[in-house]
PDB file of N, CA and C in Angstrom:
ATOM      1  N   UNK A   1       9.903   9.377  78.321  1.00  0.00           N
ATOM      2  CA  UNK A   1       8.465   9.428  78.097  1.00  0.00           C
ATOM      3  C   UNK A   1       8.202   9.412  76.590  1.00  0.00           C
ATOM      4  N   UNK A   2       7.591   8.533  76.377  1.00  0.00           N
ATOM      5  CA  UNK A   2       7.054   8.449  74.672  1.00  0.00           C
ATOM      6  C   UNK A   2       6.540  10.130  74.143  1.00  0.00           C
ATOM      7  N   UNK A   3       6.172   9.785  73.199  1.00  0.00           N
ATOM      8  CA  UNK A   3       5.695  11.084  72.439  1.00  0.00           C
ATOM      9  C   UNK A   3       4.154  10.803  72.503  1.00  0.00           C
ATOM     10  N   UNK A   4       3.453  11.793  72.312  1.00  0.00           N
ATOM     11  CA  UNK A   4       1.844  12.076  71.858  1.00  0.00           C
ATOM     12  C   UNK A   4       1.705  10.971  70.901  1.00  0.00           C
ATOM     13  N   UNK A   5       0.587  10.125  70.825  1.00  0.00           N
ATOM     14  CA  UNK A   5       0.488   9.215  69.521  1.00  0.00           C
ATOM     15  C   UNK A   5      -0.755  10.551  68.998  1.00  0.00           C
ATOM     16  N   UNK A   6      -0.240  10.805  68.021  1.00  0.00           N
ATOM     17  CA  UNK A   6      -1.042  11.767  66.967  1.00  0.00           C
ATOM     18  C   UNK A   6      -2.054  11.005  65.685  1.00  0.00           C
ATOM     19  N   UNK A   7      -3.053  11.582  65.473  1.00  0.00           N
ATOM     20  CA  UNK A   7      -3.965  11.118  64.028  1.00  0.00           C
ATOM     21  C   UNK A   7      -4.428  12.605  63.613  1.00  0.00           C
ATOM     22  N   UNK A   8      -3.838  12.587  62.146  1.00  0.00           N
ATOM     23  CA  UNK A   8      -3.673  13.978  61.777  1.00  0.00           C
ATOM     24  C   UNK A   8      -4.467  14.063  60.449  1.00  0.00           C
ATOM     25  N   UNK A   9      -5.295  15.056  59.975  1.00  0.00           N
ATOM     26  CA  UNK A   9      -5.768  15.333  58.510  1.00  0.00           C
ATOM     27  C   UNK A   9      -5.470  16.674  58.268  1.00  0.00           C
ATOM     28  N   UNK A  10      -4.740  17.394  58.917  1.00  0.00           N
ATOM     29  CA  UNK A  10      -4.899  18.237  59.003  1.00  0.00           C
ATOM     30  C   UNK A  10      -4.441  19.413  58.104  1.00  0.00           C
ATOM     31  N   UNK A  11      -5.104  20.600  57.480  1.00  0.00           N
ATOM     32  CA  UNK A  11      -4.479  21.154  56.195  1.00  0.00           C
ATOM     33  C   UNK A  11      -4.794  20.694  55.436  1.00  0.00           C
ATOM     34  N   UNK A  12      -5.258  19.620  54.840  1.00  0.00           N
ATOM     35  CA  UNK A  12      -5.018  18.074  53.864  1.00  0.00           C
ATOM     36  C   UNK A  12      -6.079  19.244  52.339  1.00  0.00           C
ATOM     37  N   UNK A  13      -7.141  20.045  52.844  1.00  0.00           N
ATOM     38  CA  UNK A  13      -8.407  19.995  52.133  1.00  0.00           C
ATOM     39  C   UNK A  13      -9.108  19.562  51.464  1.00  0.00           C
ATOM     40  N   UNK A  14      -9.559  18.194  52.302  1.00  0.00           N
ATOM     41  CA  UNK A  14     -10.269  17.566  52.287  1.00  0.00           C
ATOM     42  C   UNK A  14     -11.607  17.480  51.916  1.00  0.00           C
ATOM     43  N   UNK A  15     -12.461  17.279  51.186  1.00  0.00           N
ATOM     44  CA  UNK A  15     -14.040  17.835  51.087  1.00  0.00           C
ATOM     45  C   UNK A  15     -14.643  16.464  51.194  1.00  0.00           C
ATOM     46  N   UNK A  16     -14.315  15.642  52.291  1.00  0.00           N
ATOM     47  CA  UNK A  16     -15.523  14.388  52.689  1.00  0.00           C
ATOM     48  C   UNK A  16     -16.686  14.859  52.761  1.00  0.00           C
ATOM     49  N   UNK A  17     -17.572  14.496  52.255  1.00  0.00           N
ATOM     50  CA  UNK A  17     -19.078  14.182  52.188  1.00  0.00           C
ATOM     51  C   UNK A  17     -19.878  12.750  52.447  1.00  0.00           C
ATOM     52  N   UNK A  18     -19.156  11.515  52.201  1.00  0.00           N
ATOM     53  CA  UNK A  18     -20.283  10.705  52.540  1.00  0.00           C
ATOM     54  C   UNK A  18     -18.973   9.627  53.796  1.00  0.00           C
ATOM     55  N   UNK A  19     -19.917   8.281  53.583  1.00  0.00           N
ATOM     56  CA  UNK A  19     -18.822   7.756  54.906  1.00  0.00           C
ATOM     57  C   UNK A  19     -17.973   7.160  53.677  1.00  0.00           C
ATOM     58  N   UNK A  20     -18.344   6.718  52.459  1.00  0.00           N
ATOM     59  CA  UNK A  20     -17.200   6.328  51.488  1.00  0.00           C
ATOM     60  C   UNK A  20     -16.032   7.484  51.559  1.00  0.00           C
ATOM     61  N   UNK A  21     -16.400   8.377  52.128  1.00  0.00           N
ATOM     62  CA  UNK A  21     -14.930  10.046  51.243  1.00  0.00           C
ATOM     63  C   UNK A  21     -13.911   9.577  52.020  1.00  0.00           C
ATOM     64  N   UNK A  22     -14.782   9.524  53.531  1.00  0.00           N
ATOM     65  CA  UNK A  22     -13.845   9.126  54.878  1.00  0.00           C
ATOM     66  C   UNK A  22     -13.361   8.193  55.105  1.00  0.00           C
ATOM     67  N   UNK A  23     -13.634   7.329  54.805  1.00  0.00           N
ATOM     68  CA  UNK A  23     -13.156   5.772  55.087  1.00  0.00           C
ATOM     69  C   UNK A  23     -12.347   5.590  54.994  1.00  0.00           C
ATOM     70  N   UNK A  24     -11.205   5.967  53.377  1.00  0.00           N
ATOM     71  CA  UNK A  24      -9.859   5.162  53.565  1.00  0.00           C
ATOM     72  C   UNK A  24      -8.933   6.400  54.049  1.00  0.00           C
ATOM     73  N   UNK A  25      -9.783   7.617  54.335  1.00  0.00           N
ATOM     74  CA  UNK A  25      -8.460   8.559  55.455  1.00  0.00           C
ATOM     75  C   UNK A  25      -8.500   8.279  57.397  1.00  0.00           C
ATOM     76  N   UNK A  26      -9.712   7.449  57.726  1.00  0.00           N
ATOM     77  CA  UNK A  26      -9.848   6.827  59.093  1.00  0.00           C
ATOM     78  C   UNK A  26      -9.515   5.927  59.584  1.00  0.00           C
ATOM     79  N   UNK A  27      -8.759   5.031  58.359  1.00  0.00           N
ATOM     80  CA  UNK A  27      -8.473   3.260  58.279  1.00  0.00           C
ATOM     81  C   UNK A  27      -7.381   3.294  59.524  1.00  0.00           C
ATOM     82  N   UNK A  28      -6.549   4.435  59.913  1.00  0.00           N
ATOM     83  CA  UNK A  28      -5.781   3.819  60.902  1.00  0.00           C
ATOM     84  C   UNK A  28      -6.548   4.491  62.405  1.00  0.00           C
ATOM     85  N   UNK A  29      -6.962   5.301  62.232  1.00  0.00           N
ATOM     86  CA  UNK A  29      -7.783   5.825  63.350  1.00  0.00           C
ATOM     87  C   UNK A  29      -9.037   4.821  63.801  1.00  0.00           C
ATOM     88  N   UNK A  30      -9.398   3.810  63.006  1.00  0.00           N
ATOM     89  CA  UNK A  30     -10.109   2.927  63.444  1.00  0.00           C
ATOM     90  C   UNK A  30      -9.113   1.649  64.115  1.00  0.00           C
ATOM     91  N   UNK A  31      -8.114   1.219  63.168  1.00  0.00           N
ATOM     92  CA  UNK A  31      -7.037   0.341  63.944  1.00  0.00           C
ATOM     93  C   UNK A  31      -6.967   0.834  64.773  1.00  0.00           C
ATOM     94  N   UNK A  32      -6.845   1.402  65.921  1.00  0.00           N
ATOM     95  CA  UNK A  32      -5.786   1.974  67.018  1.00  0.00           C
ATOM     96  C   UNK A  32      -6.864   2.703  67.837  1.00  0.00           C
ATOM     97  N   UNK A  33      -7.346   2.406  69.160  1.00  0.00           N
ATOM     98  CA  UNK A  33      -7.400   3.033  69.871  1.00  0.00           C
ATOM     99  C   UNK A  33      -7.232   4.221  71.495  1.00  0.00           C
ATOM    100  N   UNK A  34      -5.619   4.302  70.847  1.00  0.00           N
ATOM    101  CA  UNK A  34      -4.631   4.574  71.994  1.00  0.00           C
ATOM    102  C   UNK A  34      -4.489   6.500  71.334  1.00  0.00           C
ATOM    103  N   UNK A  35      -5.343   6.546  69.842  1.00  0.00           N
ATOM    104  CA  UNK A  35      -4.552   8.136  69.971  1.00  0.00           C
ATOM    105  C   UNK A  35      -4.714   9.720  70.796  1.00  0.00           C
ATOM    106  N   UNK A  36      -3.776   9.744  71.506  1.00  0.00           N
ATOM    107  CA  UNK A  36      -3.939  11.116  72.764  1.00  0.00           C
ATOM    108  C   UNK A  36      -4.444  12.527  71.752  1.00  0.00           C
ATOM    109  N   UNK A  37      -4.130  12.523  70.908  1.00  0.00           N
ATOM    110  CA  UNK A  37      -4.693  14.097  70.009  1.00  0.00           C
ATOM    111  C   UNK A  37      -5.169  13.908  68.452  1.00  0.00           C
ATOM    112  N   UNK A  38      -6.376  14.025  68.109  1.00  0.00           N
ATOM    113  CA  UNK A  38      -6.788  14.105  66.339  1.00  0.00           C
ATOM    114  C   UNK A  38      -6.713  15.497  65.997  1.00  0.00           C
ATOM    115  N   UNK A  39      -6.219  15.785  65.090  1.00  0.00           N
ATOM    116  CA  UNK A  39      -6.303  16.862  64.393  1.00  0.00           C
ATOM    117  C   UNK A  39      -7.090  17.101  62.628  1.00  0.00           C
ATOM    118  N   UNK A  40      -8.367  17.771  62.692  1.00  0.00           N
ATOM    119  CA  UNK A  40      -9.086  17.462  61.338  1.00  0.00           C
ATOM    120  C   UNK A  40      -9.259  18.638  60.579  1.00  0.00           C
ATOM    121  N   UNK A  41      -8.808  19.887  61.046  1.00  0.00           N
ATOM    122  CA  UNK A  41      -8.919  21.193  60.881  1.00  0.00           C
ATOM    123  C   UNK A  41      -8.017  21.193  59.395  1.00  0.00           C
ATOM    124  N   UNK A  42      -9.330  22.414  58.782  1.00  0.00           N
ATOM    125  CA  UNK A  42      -8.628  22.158  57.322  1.00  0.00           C
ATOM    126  C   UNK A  42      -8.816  21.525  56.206  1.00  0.00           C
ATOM    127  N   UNK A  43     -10.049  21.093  56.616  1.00  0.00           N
ATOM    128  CA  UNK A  43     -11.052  20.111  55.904  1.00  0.00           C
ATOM    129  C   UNK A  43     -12.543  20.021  55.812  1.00  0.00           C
ATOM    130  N   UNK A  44     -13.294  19.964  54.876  1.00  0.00           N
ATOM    131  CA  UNK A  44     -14.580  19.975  54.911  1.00  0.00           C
ATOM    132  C   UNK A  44     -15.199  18.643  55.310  1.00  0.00           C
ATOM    133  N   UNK A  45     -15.991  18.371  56.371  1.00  0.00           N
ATOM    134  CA  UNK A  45     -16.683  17.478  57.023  1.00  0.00           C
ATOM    135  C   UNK A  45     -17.871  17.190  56.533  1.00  0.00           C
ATOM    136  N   UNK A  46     -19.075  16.514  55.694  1.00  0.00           N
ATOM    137  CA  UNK A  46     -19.820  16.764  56.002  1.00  0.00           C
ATOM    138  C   UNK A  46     -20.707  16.071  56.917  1.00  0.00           C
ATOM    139  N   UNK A  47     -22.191  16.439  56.709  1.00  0.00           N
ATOM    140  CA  UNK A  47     -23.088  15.052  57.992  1.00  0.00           C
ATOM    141  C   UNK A  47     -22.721  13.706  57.843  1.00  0.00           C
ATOM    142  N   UNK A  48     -22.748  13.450  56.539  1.00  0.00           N
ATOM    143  CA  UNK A  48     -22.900  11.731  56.572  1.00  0.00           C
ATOM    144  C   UNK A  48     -21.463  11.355  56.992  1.00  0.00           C
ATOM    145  N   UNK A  49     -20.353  11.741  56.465  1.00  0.00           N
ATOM    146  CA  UNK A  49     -18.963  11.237  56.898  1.00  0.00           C
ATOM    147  C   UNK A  49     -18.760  11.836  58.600  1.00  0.00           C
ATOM    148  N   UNK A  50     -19.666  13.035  58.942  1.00  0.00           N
ATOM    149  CA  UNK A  50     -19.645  12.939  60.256  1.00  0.00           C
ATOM    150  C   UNK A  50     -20.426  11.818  60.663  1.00  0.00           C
ATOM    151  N   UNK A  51     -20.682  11.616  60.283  1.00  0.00           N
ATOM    152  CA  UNK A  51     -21.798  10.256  60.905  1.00  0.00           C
ATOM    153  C   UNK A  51     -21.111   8.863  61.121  1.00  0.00           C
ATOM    154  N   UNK A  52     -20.356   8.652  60.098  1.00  0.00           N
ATOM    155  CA  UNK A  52     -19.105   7.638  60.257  1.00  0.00           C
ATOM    156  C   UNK A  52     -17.990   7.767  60.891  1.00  0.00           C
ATOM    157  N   UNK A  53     -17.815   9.015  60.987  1.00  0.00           N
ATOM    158  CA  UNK A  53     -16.329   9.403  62.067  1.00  0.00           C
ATOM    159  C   UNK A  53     -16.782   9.560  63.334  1.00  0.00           C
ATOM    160  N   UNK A  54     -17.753   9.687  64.146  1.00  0.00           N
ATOM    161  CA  UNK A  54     -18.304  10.193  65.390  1.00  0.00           C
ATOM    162  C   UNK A  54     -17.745   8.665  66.071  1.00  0.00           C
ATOM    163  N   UNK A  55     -18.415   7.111  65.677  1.00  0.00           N
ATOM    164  CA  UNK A  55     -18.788   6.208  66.656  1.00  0.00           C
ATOM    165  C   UNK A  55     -16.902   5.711  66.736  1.00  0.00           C
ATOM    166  N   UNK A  56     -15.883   6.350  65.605  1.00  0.00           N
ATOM    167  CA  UNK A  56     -14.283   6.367  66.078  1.00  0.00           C
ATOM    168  C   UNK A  56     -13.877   7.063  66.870  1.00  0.00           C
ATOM    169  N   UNK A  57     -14.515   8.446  67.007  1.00  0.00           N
ATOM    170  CA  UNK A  57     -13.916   9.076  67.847  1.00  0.00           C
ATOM    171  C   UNK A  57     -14.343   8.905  69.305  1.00  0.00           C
ATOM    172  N   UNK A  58     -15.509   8.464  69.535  1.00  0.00           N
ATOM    173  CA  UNK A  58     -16.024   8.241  70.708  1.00  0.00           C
ATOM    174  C   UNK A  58     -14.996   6.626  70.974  1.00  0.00           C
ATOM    175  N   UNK A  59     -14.503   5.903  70.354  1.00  0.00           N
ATOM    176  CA  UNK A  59     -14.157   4.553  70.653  1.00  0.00           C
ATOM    177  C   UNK A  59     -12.273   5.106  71.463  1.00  0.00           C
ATOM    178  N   UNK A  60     -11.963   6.321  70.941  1.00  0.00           N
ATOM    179  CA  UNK A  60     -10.538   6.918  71.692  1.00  0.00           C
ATOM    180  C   UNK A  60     -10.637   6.904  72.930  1.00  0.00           C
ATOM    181  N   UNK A  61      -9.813   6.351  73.944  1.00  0.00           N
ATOM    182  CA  UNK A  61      -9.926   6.201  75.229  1.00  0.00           C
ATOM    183  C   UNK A  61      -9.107   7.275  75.679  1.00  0.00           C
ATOM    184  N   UNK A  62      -7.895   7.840  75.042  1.00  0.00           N
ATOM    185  CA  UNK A  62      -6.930   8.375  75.400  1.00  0.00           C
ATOM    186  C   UNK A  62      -6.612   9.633  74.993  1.00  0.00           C
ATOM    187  N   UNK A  63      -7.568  10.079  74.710  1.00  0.00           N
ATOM    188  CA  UNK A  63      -7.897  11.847  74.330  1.00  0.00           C
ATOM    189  C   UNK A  63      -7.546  12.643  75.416  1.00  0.00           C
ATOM    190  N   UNK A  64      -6.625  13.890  75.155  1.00  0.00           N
ATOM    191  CA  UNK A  64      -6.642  14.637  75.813  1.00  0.00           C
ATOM    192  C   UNK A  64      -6.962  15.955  75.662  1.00  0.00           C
TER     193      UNK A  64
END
């Protein structure tokens, strides 16, 4: 059985604020929509880069 395909930021401390902060840490989370677990904990989010990360995470079919 394969392993978990993982997309990880996790720890990183991160302080995204707009969808530019996020962009080139999502570039493979947008390639790929097979990953079973994201991990973002550890990082500051804010609205607007939530705003750009939401319509990726909704595009994951394979979340568990």
């Amino acid at each position: 059985m394969a392993s978990p395909k993982l997309f990880t930021l996790e720890g990183k401390g991160l302080k995204l604020d707009s969808e530019a902060d996020i962009e080139p840490h999502i570039k493979d989370l947008k390639a790929s929509n097979d990953f079973e677990e994201i991990r973002l904990q550890g990082n500051t989010i804010g609205v607007d880069a939530s705003k750009a990360l939401a319509p990726v995470l909704s595009s994951q079919k394979n979340l568990q």
